[in-house]
N, C-alpha and C. Protein backbone atom coordinates (compact mmCIF):
# COMPACT_ATOMS: atom_id res chain seq x y z
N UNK A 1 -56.63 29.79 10.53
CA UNK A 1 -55.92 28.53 10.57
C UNK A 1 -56.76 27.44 9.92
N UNK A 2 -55.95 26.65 9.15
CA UNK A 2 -56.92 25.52 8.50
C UNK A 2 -57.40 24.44 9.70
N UNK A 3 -58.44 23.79 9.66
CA UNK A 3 -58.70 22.55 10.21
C UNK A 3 -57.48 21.76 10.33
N UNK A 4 -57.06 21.72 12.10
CA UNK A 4 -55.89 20.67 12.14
C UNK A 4 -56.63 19.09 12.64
N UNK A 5 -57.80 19.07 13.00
CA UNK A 5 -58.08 18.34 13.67
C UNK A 5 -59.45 17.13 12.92
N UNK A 6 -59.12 16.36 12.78
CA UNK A 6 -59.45 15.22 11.99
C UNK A 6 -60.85 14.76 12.46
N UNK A 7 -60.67 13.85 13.54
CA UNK A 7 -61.58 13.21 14.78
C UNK A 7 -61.52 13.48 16.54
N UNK A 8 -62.46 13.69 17.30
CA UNK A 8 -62.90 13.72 18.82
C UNK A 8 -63.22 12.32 18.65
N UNK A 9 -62.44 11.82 20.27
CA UNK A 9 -62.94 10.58 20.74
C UNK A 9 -62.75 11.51 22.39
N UNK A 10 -64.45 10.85 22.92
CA UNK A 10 -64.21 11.38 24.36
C UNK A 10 -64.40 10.03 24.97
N UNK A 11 -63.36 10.50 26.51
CA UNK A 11 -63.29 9.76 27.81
C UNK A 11 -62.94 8.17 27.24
N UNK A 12 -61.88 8.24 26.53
CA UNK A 12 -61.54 7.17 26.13
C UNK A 12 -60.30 6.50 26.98
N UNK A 13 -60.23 5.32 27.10
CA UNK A 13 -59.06 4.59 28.22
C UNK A 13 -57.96 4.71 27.03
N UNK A 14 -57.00 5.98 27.97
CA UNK A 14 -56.06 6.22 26.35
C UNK A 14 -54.63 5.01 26.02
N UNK A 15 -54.73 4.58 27.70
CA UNK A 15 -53.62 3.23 27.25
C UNK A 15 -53.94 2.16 26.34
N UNK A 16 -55.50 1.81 26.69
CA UNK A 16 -56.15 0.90 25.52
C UNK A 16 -55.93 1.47 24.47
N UNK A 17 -56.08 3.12 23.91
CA UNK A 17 -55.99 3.92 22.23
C UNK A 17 -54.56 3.70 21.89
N UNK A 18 -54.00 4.18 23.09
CA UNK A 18 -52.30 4.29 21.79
C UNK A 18 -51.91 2.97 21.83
N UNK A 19 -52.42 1.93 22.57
CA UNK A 19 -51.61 0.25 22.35
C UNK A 19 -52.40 0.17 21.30
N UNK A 20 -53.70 0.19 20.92
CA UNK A 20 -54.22 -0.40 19.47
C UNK A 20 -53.79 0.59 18.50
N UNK A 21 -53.55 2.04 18.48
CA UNK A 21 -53.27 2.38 17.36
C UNK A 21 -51.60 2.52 17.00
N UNK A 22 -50.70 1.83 18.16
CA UNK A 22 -49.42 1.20 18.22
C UNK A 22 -49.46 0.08 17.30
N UNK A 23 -50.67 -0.89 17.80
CA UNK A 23 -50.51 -2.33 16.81
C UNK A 23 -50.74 -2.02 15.21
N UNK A 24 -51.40 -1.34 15.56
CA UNK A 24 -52.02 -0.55 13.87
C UNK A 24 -50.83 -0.50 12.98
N UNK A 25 -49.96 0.59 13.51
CA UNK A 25 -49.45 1.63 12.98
C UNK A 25 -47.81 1.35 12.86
N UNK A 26 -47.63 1.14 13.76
CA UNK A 26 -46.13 0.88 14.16
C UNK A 26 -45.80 -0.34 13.87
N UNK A 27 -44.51 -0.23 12.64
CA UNK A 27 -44.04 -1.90 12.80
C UNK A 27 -43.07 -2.06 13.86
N UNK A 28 -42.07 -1.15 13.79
CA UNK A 28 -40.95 -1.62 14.81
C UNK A 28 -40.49 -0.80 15.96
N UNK A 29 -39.56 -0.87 16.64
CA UNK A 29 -39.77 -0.12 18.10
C UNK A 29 -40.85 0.21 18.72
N UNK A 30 -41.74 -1.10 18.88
CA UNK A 30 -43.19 -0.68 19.29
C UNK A 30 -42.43 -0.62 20.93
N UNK A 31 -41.74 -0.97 21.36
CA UNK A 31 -41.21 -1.05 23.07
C UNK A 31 -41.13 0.64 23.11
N UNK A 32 -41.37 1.47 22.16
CA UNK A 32 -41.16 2.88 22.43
C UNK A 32 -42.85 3.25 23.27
N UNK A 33 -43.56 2.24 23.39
CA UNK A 33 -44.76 2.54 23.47
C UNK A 33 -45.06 2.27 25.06
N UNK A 34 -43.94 1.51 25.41
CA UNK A 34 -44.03 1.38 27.03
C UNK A 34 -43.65 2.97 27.47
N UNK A 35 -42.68 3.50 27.29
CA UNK A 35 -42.25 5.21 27.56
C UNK A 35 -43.09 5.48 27.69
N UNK A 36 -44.30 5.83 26.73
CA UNK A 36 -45.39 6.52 26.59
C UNK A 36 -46.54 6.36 27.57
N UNK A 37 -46.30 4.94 27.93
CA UNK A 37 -47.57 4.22 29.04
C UNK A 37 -46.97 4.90 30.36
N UNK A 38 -45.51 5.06 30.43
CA UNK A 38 -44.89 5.30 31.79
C UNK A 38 -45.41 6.96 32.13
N UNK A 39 -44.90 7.70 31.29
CA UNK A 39 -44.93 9.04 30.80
C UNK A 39 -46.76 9.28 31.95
N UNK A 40 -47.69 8.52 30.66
CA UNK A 40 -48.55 9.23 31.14
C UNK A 40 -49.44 8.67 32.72
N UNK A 41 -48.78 7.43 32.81
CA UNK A 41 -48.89 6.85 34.40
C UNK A 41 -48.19 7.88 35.30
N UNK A 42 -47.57 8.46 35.16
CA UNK A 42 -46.49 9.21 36.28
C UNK A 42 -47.47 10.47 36.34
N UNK A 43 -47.80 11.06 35.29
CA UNK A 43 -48.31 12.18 35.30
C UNK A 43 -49.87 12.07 35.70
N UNK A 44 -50.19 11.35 36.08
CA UNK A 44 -51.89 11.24 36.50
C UNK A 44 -51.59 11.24 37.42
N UNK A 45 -50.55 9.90 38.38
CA UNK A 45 -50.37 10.19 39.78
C UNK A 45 -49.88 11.42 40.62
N UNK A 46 -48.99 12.51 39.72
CA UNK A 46 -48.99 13.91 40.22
C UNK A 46 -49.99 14.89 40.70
N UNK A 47 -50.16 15.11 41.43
CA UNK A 47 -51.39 15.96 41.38
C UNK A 47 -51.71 17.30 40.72
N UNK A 48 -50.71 17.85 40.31
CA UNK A 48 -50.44 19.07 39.00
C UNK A 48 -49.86 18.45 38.03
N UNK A 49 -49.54 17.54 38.08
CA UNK A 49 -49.22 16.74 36.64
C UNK A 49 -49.26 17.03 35.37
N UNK A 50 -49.13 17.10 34.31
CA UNK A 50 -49.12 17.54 32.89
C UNK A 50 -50.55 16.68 32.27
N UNK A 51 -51.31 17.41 31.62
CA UNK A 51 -52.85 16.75 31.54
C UNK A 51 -52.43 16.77 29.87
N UNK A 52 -51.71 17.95 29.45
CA UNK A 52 -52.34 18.10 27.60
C UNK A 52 -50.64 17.20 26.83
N UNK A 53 -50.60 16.06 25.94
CA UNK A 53 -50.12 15.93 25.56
C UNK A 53 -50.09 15.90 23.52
N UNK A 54 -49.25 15.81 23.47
CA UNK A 54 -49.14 15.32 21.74
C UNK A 54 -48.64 14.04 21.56
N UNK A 55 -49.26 13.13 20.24
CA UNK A 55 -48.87 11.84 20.59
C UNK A 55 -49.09 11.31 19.27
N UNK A 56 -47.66 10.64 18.94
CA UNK A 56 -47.89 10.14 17.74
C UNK A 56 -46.99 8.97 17.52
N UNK A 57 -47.89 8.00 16.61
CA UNK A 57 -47.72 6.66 16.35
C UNK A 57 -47.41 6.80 14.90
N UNK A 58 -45.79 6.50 14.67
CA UNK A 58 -44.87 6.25 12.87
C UNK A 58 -44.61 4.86 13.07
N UNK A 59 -44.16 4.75 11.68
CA UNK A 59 -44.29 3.59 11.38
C UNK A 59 -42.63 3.01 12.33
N UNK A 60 -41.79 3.78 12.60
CA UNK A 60 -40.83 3.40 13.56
C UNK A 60 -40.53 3.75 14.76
N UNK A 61 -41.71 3.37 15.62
CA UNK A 61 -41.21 4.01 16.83
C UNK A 61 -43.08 4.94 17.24
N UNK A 62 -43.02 5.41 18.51
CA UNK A 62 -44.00 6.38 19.05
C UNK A 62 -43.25 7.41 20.00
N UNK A 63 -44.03 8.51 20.18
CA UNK A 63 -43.52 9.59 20.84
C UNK A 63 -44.92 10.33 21.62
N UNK A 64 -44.53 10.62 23.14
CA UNK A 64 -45.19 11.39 23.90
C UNK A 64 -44.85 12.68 24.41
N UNK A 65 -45.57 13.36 24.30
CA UNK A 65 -44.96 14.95 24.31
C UNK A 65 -45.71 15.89 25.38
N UNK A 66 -44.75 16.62 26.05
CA UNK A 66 -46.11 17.71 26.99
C UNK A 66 -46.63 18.75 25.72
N UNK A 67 -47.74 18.58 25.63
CA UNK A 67 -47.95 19.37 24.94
C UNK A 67 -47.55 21.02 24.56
N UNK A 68 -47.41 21.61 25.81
CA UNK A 68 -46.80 23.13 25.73
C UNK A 68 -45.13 23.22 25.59
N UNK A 69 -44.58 21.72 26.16
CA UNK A 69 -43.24 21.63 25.14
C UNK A 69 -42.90 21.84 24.09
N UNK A 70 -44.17 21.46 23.27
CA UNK A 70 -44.04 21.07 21.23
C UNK A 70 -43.84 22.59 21.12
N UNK A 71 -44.05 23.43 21.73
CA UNK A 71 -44.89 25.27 20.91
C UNK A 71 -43.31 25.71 21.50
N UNK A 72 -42.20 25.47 22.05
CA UNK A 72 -40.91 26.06 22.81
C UNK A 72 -39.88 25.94 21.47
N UNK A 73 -39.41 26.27 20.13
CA UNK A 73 -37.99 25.94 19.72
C UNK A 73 -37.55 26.04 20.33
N UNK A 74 -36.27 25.23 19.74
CA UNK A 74 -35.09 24.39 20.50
C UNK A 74 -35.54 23.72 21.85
N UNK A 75 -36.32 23.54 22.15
CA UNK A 75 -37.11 21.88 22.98
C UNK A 75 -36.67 20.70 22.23
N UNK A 76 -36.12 19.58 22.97
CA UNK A 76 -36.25 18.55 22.55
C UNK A 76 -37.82 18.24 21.89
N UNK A 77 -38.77 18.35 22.46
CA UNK A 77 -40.12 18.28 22.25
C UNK A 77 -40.83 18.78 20.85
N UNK A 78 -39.79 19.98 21.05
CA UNK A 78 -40.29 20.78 19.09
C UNK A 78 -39.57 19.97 18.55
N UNK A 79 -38.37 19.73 18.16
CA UNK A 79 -37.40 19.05 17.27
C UNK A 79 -37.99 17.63 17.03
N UNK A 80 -38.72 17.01 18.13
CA UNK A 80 -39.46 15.82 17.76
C UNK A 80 -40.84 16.15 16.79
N UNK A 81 -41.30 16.74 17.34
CA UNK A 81 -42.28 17.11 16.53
C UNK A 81 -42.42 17.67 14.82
N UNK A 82 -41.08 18.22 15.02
CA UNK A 82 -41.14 19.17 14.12
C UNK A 82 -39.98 18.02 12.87
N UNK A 83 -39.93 17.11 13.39
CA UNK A 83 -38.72 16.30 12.78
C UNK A 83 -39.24 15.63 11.47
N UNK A 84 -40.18 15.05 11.28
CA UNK A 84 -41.17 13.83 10.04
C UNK A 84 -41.39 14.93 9.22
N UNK A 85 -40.55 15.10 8.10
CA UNK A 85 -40.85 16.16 7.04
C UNK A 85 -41.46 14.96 6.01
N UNK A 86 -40.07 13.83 5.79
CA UNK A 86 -40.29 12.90 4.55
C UNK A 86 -41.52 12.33 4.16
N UNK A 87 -41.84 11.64 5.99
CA UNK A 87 -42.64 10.52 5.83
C UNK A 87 -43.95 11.12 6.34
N UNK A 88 -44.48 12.01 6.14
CA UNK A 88 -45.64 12.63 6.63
C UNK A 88 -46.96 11.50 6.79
N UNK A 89 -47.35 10.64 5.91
CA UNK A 89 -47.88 10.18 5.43
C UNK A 89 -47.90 8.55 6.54
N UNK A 90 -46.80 8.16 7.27
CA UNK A 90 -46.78 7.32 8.34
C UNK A 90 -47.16 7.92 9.31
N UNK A 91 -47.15 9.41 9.70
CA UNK A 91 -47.51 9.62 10.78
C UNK A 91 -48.89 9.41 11.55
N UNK A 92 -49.14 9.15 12.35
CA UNK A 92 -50.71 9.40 13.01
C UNK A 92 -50.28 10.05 14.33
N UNK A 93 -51.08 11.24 14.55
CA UNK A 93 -50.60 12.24 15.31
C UNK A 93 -51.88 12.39 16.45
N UNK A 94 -51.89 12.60 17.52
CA UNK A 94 -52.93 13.23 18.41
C UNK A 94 -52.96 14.22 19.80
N UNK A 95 -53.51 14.83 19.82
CA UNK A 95 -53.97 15.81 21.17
C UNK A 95 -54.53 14.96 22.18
N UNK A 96 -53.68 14.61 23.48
CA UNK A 96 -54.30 13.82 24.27
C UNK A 96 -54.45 14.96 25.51
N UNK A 97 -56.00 14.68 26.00
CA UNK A 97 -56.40 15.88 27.23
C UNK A 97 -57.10 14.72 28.28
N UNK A 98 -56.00 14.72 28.85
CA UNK A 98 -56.23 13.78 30.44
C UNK A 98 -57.26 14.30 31.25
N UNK A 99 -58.82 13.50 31.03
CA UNK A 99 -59.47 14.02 32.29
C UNK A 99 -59.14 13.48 33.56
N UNK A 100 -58.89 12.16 33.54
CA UNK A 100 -58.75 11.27 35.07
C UNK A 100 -58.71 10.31 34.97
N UNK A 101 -58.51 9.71 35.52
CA UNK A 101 -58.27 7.89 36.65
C UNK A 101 -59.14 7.47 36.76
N UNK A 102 -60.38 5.92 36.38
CA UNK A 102 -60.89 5.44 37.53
C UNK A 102 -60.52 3.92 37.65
N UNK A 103 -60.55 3.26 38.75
CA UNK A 103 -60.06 1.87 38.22
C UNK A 103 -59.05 1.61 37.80
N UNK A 104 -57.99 2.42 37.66
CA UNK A 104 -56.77 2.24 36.88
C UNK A 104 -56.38 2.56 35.81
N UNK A 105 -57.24 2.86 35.33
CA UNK A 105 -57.99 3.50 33.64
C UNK A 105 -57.67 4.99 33.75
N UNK A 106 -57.05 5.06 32.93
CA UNK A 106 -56.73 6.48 32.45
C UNK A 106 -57.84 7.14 31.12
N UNK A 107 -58.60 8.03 31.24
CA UNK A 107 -59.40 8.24 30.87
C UNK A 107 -59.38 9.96 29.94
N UNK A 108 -59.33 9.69 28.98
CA UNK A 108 -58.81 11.42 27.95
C UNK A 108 -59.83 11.43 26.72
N UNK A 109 -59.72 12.82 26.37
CA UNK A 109 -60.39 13.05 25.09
C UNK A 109 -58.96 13.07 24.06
N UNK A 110 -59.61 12.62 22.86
CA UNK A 110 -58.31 12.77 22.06
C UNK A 110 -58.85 13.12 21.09
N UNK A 111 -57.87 13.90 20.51
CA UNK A 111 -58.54 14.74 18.96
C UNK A 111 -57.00 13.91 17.90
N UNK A 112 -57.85 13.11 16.66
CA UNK A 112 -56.82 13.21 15.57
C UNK A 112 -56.24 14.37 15.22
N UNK A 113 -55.15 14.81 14.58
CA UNK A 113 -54.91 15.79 14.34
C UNK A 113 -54.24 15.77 12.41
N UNK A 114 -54.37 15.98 11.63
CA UNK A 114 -53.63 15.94 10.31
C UNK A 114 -52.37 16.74 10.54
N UNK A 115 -51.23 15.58 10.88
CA UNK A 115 -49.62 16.40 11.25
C UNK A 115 -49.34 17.26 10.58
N UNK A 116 -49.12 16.94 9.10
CA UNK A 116 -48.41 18.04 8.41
C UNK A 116 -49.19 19.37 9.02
N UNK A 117 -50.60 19.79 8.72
CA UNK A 117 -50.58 21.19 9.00
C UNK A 117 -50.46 21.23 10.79
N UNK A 118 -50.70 20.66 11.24
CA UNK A 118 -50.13 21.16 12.43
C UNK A 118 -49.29 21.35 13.37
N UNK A 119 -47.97 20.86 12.31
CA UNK A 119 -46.66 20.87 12.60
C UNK A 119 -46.16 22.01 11.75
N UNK A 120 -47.03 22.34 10.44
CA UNK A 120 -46.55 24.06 10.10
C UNK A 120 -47.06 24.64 11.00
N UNK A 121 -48.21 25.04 12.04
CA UNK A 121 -48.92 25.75 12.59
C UNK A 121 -47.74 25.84 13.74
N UNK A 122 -47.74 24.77 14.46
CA UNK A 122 -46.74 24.99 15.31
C UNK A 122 -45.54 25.44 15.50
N UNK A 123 -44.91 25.12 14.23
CA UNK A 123 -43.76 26.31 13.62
C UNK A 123 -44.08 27.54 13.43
N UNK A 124 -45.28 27.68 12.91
CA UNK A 124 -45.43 29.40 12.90
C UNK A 124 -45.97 30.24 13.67
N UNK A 125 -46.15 29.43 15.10
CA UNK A 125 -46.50 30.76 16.78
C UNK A 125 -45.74 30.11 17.57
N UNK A 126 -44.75 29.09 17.35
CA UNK A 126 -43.57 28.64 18.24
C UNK A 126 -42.76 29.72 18.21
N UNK A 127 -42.19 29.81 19.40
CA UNK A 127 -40.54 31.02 19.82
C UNK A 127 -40.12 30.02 20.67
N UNK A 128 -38.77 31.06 20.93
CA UNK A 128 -37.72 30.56 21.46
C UNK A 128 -37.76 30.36 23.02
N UNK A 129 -39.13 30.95 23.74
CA UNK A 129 -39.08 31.21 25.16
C UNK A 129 -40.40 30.33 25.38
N UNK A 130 -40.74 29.74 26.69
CA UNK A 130 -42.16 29.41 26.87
C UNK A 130 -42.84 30.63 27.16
N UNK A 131 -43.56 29.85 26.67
CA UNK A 131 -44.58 30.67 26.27
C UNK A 131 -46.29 30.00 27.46
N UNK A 132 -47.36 30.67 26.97
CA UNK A 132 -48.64 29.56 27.46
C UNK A 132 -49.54 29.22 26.49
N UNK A 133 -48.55 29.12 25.66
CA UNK A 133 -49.16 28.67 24.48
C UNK A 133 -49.11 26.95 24.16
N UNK A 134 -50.66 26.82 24.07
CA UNK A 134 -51.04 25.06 23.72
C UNK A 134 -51.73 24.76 22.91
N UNK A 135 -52.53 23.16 22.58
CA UNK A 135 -53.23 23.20 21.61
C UNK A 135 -54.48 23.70 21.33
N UNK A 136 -55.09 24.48 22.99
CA UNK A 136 -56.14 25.02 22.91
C UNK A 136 -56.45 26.75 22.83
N UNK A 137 -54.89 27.06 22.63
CA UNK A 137 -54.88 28.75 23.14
C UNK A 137 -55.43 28.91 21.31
N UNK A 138 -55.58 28.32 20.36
CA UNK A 138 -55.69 28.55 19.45
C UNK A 138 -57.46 28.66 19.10
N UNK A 139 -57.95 28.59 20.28
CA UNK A 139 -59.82 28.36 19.81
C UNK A 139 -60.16 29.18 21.65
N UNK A 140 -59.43 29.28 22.82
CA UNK A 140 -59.73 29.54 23.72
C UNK A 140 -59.22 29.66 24.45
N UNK A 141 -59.02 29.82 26.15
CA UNK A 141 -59.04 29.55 26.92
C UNK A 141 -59.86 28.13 27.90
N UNK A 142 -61.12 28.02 27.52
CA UNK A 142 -61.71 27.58 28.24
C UNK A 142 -61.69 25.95 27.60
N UNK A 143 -61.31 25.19 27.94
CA UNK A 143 -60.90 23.75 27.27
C UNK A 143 -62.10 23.08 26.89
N UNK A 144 -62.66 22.95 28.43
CA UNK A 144 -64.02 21.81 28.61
C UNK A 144 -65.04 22.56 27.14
N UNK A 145 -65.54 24.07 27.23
CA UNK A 145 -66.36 24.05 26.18
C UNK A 145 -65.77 24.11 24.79
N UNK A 146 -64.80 24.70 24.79
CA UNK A 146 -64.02 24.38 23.09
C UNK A 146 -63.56 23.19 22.66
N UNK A 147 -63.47 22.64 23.55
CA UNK A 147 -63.18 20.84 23.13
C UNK A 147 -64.50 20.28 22.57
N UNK A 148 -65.09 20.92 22.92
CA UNK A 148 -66.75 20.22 22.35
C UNK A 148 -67.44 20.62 20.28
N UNK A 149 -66.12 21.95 20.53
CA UNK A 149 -66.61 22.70 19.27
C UNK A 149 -65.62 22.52 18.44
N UNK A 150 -64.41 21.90 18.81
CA UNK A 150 -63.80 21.66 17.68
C UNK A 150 -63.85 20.37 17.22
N UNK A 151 -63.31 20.20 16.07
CA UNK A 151 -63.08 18.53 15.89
C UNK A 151 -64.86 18.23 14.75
N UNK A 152 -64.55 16.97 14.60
CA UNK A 152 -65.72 16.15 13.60
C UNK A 152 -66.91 15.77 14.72
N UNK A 153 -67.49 15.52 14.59
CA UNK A 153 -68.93 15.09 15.36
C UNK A 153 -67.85 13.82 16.38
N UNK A 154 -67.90 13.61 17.71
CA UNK A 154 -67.26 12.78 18.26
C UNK A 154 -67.78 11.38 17.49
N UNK A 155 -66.14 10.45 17.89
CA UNK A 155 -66.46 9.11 17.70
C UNK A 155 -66.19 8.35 18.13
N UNK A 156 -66.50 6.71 18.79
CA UNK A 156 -67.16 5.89 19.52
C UNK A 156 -64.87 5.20 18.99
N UNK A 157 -64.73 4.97 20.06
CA UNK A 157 -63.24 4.40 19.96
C UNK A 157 -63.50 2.95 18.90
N UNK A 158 -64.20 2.03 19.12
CA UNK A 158 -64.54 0.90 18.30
C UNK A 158 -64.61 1.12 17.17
N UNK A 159 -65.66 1.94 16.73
CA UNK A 159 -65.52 2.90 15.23
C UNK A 159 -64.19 3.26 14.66
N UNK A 160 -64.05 4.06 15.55
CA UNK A 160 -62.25 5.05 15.22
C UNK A 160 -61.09 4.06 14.80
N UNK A 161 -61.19 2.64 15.50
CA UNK A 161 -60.00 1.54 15.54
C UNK A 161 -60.59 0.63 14.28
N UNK A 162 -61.89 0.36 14.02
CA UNK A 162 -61.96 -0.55 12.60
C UNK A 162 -61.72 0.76 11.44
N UNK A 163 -62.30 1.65 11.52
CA UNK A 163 -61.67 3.07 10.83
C UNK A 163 -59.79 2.46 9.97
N UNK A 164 -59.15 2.89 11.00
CA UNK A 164 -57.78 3.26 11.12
C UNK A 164 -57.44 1.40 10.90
N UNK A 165 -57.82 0.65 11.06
CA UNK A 165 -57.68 -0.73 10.74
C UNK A 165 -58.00 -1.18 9.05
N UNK A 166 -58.87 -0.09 7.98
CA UNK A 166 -58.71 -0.48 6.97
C UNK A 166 -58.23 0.66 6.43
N UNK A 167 -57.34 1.30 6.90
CA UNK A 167 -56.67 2.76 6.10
C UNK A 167 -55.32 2.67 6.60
N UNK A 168 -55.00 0.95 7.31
CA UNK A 168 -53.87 0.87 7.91
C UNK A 168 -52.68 1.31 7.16
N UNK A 169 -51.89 2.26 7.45
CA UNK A 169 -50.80 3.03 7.12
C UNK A 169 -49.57 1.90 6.42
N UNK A 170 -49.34 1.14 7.69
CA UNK A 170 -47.95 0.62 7.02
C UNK A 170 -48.30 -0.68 7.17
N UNK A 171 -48.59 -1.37 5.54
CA UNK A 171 -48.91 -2.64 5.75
C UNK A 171 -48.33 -4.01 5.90
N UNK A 172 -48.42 -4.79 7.27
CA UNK A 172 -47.50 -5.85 7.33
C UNK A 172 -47.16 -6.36 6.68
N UNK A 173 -46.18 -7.41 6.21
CA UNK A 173 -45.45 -8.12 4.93
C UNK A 173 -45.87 -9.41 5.06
């Protein structure tokens, strides 16, 4: 499989990441970005809760995904995913892995991901049934140490946001 994965940012407050890379990225239906805040507030307070998501900021709109949804055809979840053929190029896509809570702070590692190939990838070990297949069955089982081995040398969220601030995708008018 080619390199799907761009950048590691660890233990980052991910409501602070997707609201700045919302302001970034997204001109309109940024209110799609409250869903996303709800989504992953609900699921921390569960106590089996859904930890691995997919998450991506276009230039119309954002989308939060359980991650082992995206890998199911015919999921609403694949069809989202699998939907941005045109505009590949607005997308900014990511692997969000919920470690925890403190303070109110929601706290995850997130890996960039380069959509296009990993929206072919996902088309090509997606079926029709669930499966336990996620973004990590592809390097392991074991999350905590393969999260460490995949991805670019980690990077510092401040970095990552002036980064993505002069490579800004869709530029205001």
């Amino acid at each position: 499989m080619e390199r799907t994965v761009l950048y590691k940012l660890e233990n980052v407050d991910i409501l602070k990441f997707i609201t700045e890379v919302t302001e970034i990225n997204t001109v309109s239906y940024k209110t799609d970005l409250k869903f996303d805040i709800d989504i992953l507030k609900r699921e921390c307070e569960i106590k089996d809760g859904i930890r691995n998501f997919l998450w991506m900021s276009r230039k119309h709109g954002t989308y939060c995904l359980p991650d082992e949804k995206v890998y199911v055809k015919g999921s609403s979840a694949y069809s989202i995913w699998q939907y941005y053929n045109s505009d590949t190029d607005g997308v900014l896509a990511y692997y969000i892995f919920i470690k925890g809570k403190k303070n109110a702070k929601i706290y995850a590692d997130v890996y960039e991901l380069a959509y296009e190939k990993h929206k072919k990838h996902v088309d090509t070990i997606s079926d029709y049934a669930p499966q336990t297949t996620n973004f990590f069955s592809d390097f392991s089982i074991d999350k905590e140490r393969t999260a460490n081995k995949i991805g670019r040398k980690p990077t510092k969220f401040e970095d990552y946001i002036k980064r993505l601030r002069k490579r800004c995708i869709h530029k205001k008018r």
